[in-house]
Protein backbone atom coordinates (compact mmCIF):
# COMPACT_ATOMS: atom_id res chain seq x y z
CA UNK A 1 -73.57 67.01 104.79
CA UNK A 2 -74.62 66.07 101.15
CA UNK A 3 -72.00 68.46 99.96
CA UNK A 4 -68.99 66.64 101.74
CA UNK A 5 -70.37 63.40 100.23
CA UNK A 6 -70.41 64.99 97.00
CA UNK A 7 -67.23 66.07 97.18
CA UNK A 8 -65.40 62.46 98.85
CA UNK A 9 -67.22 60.78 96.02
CA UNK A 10 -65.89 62.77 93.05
CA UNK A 11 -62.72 64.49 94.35
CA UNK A 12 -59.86 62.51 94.67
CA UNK A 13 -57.88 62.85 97.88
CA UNK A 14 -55.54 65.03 98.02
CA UNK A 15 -56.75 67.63 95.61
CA UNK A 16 -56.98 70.92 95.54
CA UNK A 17 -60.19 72.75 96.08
CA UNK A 18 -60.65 76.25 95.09
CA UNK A 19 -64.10 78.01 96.37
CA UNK A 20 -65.03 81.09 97.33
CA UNK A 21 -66.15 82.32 100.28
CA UNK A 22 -69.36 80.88 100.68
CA UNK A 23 -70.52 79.53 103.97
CA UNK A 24 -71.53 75.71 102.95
CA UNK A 25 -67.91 74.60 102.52
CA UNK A 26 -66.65 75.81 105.54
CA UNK A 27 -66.43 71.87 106.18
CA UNK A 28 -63.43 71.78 103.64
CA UNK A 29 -61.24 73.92 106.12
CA UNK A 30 -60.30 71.37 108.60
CA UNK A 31 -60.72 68.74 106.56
CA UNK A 32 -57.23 66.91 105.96
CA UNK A 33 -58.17 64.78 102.73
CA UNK A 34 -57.87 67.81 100.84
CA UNK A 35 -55.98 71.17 100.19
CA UNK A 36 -58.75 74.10 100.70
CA UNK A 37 -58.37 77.90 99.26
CA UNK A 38 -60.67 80.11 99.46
CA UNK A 39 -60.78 83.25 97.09
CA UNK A 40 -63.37 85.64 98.14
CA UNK A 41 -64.46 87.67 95.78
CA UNK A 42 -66.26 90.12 97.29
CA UNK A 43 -63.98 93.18 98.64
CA UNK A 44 -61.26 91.35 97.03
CA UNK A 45 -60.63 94.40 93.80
CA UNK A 46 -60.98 91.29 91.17
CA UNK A 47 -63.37 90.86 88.73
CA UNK A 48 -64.92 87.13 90.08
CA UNK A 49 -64.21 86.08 86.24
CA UNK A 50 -60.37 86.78 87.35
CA UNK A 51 -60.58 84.65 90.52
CA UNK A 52 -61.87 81.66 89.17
CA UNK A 53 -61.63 81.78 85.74
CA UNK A 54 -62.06 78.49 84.85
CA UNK A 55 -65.63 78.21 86.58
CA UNK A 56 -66.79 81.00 84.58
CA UNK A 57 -65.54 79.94 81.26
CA UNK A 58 -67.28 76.55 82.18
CA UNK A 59 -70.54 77.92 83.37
CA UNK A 60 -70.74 80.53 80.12
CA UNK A 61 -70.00 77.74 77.74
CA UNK A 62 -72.79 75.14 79.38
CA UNK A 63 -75.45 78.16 78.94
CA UNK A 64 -73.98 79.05 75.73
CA UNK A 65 -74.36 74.99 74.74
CA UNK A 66 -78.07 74.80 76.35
CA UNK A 67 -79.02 78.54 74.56
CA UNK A 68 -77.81 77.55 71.14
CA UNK A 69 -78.18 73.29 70.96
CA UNK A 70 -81.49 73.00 72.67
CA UNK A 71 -83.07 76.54 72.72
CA UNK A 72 -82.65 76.87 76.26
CA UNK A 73 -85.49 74.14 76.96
CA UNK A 74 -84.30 71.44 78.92
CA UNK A 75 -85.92 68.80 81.02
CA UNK A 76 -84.51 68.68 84.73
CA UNK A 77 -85.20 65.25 84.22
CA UNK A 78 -82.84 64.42 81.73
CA UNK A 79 -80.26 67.25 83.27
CA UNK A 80 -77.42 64.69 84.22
CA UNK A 81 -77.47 63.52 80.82
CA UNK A 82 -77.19 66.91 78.98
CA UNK A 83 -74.29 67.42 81.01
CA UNK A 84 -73.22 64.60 80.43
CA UNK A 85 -72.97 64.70 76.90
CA UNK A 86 -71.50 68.22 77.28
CA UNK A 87 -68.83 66.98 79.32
CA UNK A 88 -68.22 64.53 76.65
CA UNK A 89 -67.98 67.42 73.71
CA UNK A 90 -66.11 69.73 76.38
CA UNK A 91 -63.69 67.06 76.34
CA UNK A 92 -63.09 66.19 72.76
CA UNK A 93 -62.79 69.66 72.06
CA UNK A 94 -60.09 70.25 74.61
CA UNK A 95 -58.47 66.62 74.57
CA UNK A 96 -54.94 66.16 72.73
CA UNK A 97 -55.70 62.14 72.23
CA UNK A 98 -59.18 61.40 70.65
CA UNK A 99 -58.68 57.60 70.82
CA UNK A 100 -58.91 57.91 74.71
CA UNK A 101 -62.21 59.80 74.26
CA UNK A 102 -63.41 56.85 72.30
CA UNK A 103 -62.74 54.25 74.77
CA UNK A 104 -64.27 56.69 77.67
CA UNK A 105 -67.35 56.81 75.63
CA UNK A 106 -67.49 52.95 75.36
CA UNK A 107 -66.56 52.42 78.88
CA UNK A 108 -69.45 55.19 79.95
CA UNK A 109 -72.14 53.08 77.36
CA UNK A 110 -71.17 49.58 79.19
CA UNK A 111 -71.98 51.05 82.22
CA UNK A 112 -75.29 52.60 81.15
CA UNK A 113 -76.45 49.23 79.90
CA UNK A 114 -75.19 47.26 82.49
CA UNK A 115 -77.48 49.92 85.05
CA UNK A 116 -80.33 49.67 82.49
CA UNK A 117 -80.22 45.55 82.36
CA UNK A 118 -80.04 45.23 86.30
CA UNK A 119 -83.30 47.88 87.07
């Protein structure tokens, strides 16, 4: 159940989602809101790197980032905000227009303070 919330709360309607073929979103099959493939990996002849190639470039780079910036020791804590603030560098590195990236960052710091001054 927390998964499906996850997902309605970050996944725009109407997206794709591309998994593979574990059990815990067999929810997303019959669920109209969004368009569900499933690449299994296992059996499959591909390399999972060639499947979803995007998801391992991502996860490689955040362990790369945590390895090399912060020596591999990182609070679970503070977890959301080192990714976070990879996110952030993920993005200016990839983006084509920076001055978006600044406003993000100024929206994203409103928001913090605004949560900081009401708790």
């Amino acid at each position: 159940m927390y998964l499906m919330q996850f997902i309605e709360n970050i996944i725009d309607a109407g997206s794709a989602i591309i998994t593979d073929g574990w059990k815990g979103y067999s929810s997303l099959t019959n669920n109209t809101k969004y368009k569900h493939e499933i690449k299994i990996i296992s059996g499959s002849g591909n390399e999972a790197h060639e499947l979803l190639p995007h998801v391992h470039l991502v996860d490689s780079l955040v362990k790369r980032w945590i390895n090399g910036t912060h020596q591999g020791n990182i609070s679970p804590k503070f977890l959301s905000y080192y990714l976070d603030e990879f996110v952030f560098r993920l993005n200016r590195k990839l983006s084509t227009y920076r001055g978006k990236l600044f406003i993000d960052l100024c929206n994203k710091l409103l928001t913090l303070l605004q949560n900081h001054i009401k708790n």
